[in-house]
Protein backbone atom coordinates (compact mmCIF):
# COMPACT_ATOMS: atom_id res chain seq x y z
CA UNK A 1 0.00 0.00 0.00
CA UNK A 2 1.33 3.42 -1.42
CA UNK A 3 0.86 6.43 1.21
CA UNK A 4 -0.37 9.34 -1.26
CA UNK A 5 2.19 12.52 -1.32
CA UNK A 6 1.02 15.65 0.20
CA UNK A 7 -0.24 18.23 -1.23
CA UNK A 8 2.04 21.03 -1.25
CA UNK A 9 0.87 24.33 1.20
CA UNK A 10 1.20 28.19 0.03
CA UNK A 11 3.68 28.32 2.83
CA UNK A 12 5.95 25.17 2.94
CA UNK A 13 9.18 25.59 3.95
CA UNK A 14 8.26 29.89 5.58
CA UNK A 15 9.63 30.74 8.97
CA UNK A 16 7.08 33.29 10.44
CA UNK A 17 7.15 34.58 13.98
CA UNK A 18 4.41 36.51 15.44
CA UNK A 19 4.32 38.64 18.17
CA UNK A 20 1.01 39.33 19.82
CA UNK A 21 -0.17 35.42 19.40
CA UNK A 22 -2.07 35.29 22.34
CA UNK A 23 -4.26 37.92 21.47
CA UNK A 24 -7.55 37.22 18.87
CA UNK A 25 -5.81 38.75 15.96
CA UNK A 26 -2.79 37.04 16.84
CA UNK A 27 -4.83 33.49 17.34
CA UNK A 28 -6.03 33.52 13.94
CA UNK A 29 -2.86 34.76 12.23
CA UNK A 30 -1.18 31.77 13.84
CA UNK A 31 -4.18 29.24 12.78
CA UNK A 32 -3.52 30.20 9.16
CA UNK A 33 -0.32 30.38 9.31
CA UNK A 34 0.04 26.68 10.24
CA UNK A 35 -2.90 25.41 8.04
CA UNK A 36 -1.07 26.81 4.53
CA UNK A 37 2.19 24.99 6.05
CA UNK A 38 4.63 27.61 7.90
CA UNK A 39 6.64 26.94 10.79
CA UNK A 40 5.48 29.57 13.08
CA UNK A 41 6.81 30.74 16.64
CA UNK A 42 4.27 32.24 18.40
CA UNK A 43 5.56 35.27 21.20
CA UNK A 44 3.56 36.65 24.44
CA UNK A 45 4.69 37.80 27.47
CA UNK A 46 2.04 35.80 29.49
CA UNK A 47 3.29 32.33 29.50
CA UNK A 48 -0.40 30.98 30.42
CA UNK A 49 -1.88 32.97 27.46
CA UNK A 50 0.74 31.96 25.29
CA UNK A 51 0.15 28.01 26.12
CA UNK A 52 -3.52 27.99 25.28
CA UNK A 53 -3.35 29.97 21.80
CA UNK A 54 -0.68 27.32 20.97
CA UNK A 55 -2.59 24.17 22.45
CA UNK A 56 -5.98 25.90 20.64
CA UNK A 57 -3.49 25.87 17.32
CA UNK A 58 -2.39 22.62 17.47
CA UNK A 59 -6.31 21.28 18.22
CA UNK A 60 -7.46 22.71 15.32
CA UNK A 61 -4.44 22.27 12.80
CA UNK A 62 -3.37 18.65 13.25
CA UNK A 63 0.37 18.41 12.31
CA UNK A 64 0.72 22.15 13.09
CA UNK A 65 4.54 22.79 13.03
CA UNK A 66 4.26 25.35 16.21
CA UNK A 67 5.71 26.85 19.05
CA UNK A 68 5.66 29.61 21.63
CA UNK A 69 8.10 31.82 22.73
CA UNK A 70 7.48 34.42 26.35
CA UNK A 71 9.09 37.41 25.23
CA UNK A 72 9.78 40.47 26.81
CA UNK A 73 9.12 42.98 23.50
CA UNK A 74 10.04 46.02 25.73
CA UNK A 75 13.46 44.14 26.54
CA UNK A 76 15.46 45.30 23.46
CA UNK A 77 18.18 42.38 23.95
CA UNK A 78 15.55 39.90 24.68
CA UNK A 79 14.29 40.73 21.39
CA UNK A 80 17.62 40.66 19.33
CA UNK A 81 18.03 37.12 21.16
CA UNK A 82 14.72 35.28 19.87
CA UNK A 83 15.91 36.89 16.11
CA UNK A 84 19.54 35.54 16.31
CA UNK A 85 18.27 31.66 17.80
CA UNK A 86 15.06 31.18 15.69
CA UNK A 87 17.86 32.18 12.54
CA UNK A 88 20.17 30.08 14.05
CA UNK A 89 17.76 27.32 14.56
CA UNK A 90 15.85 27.12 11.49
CA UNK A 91 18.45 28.63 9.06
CA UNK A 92 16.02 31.37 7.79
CA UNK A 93 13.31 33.53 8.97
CA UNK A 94 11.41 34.44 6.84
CA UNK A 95 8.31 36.83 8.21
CA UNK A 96 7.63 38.72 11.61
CA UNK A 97 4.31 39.95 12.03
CA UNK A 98 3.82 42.55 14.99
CA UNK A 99 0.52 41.96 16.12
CA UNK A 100 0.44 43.69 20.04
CA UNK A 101 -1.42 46.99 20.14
CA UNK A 102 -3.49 48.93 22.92
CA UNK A 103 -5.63 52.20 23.22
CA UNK A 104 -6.55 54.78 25.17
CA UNK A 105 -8.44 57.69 24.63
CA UNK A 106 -10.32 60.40 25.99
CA UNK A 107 -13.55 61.99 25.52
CA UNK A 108 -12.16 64.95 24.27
CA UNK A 109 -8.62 66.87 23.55
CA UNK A 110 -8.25 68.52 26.43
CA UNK A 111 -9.12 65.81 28.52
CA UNK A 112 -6.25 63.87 26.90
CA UNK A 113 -3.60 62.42 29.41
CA UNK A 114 0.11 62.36 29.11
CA UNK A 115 -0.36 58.73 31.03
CA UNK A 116 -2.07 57.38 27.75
CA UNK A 117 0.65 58.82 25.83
CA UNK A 118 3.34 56.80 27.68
CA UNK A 119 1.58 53.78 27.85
CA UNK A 120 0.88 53.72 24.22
CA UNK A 121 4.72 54.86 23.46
CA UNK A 122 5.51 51.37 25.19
CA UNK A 123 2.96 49.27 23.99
CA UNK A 124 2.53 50.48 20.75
CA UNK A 125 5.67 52.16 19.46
CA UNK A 126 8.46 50.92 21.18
CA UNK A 127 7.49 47.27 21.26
CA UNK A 128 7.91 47.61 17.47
CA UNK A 129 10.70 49.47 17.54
CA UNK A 130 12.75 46.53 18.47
CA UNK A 131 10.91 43.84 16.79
CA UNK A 132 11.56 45.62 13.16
CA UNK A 133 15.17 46.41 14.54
CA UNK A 134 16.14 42.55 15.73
CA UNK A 135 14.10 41.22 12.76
CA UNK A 136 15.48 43.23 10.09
CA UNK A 137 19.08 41.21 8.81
CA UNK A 138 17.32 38.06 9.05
CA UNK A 139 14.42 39.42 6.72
CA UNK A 140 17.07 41.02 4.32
CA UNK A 141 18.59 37.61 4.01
CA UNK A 142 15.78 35.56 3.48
CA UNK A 143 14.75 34.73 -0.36
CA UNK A 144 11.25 36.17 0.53
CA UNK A 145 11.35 38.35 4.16
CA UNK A 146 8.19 40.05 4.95
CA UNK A 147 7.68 42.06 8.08
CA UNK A 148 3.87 42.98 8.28
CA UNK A 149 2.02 45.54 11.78
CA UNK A 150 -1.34 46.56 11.87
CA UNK A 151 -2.09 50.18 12.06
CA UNK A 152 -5.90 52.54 12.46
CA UNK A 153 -7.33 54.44 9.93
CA UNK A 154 -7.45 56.84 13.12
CA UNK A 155 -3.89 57.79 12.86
CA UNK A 156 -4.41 59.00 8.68
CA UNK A 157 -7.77 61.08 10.48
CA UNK A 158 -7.39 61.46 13.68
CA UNK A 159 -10.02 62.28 16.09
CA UNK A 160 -9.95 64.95 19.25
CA UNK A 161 -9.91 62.27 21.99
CA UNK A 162 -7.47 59.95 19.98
CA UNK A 163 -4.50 62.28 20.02
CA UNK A 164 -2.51 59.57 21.89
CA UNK A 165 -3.55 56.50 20.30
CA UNK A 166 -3.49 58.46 16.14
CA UNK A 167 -0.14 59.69 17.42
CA UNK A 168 1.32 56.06 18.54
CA UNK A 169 -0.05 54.54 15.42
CA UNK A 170 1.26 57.54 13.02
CA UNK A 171 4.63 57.04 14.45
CA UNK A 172 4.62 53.02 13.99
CA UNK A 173 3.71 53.48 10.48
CA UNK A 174 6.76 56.37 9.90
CA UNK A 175 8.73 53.71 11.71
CA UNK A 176 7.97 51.09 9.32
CA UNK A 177 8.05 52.73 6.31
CA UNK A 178 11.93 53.61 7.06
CA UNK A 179 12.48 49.76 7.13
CA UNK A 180 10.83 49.38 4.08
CA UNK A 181 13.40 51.74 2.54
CA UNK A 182 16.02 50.00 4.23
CA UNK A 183 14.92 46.87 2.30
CA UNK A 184 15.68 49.29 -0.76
CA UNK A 185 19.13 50.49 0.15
CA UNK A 186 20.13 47.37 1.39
CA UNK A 187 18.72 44.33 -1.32
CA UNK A 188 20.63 41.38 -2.02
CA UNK A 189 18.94 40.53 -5.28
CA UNK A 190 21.09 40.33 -7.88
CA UNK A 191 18.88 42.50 -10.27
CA UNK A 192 18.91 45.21 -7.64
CA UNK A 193 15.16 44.50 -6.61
CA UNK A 194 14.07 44.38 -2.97
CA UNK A 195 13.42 40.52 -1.85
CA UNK A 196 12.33 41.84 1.45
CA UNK A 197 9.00 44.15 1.97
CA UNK A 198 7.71 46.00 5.04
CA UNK A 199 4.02 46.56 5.18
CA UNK A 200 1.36 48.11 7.10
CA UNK A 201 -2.38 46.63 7.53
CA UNK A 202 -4.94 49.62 7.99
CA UNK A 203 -7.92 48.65 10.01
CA UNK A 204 -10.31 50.65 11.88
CA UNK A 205 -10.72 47.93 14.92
CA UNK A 206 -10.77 44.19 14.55
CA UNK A 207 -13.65 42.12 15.31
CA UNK A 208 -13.36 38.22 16.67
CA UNK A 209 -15.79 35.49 16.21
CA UNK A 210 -16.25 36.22 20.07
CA UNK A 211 -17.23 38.97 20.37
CA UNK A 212 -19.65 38.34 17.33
CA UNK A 213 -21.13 35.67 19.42
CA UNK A 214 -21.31 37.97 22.39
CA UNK A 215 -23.07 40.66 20.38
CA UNK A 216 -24.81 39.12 17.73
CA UNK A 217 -27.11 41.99 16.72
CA UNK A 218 -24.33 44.47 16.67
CA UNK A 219 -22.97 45.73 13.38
CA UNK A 220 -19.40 46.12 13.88
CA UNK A 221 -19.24 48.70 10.63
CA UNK A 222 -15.90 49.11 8.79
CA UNK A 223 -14.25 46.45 11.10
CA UNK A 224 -12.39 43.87 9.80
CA UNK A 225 -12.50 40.60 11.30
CA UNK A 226 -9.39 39.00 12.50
CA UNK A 227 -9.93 35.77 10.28
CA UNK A 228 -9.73 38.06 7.04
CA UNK A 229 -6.66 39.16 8.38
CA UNK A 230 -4.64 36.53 9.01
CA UNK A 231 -5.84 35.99 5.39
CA UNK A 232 -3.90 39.06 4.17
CA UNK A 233 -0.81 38.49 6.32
CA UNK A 234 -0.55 34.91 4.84
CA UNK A 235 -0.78 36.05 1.21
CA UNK A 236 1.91 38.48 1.98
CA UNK A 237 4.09 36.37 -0.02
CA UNK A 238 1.91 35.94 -3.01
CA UNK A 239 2.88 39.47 -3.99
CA UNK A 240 6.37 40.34 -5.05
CA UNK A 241 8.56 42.50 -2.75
CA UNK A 242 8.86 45.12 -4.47
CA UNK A 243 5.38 45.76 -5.44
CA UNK A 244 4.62 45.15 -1.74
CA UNK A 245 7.28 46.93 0.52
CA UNK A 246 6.29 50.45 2.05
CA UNK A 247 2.31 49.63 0.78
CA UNK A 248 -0.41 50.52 3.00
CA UNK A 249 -3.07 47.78 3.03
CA UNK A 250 -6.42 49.16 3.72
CA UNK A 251 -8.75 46.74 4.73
CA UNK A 252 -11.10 49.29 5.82
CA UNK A 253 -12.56 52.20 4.23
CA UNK A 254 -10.73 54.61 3.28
């Protein structure tokens, strides 16, 4: 008796690492991740969190090829540590999607606080500050890098109590879009083309099948649910790097 082959997966072979997997955006990336056939390393810095997203994973994808990693993502070294040993360990890495986010907000400007500020600064801007920065050789010398974060339509119109959060997610995007010309200046295709892209996902605010379930009569207009997400983040490598790098996404209105 012959065992039939296996049918080859859009992602055979692709090394992605997420940060954020716990959360519900970060779930589903990480289901379809596994089911078109990456390896994936899943990071939180909740080691409970992080053990049921993966054992949820591996329940639904049988023959998931998946692990989690607690990471610090405000511990710069930390960071440049998990880059260097999943490299090291799987000989390429091939994608890093920054998933973690946060808000605050206020009713109105003047009622804005400096405390959401910092706390946005951390969560927000510096946690992908060093993911992009320990990611970033790894990604240039992969065949196919892709480093993907979600941004808001919020910070391309902001709003009078969303001064912190349009500001946070304004200065992510600036920050990404300088790695994207990075993957510019520094190719290593042979034809002078990028083989790495940087990208940024516009949403207005995610919805989950939970809280669809919670709230089924509610609307949830111009959000995009985290299932079509993970969606775009997988077919990040259907599109050639330089057509892709320094794009914005929207997958909300405009």
């Amino acid at each position: 008796m012959t065992t039939a082959p296996r049918t080859a997966r859009p992602l055979d072979g692709k090394v992605i690492a997420v940060a954020g997997a716990s959360g519900p955006a970060g779930q589903a990336t990480l289901r379809r991740l596994t089911a078109d056939g990456a390896t994936v390393i899943g990071a939180d810095i909740d080691q409970q969190r992080l053990d049921k997203a993966i054992d949820g994973i591996r329940t639904a994808v049988p023959g998931a090829r998946i692990t989690g990693q607690v990471i610090d993502l405000l511990d710069p070294q930390e960071v440049h540590d998990w880059a260097d040993h999943l490299e090291a360990e799987h000989g390429h890495v091939d994608g890093l999607f920054h998933l973690v986010g946060g808000w605050r907000g206020s009713k109105t400007f003047f009622e804005t606080r400096i405390d959401d500020w910092d706390f946005l600064h951390d969560t927000v801007v510096r946690t992908l500050q060093h993911t992009s920065l320990a990611f970033q050789p790894a990604l240039l010398r992969s065949p196919a890098g892709r480093y993907a974060m979600v941004s808001a339509s919020a910070a391309h119109k902001p709003t009078a109590g969303g001064a912190a959060y349009a500001a946070a997610k304004a200065a992510t995007e600036a920050w990404t879009l300088a790695m994207a010309n990075s993957f510019v200046k520094e190719t290593t295709a042979e034809d002078g083309t990028p083989t790495a892209a940087a990208a940024i996902l516009v949403i207005k605010a995610l919805v989950s099948p939970e809280m669809r379930a919670e709230k089924p009569d509610a609307k949830f207009p111009g959000f995009t649910d985290t299932a079509d997400l993970a969606t775009t983040l997988a077919g990040l490598w259907d599109r050639p790097a330089a057509e892709l790098n320094g794009q914005h996404l929207w997958l909300t209105a405009r």
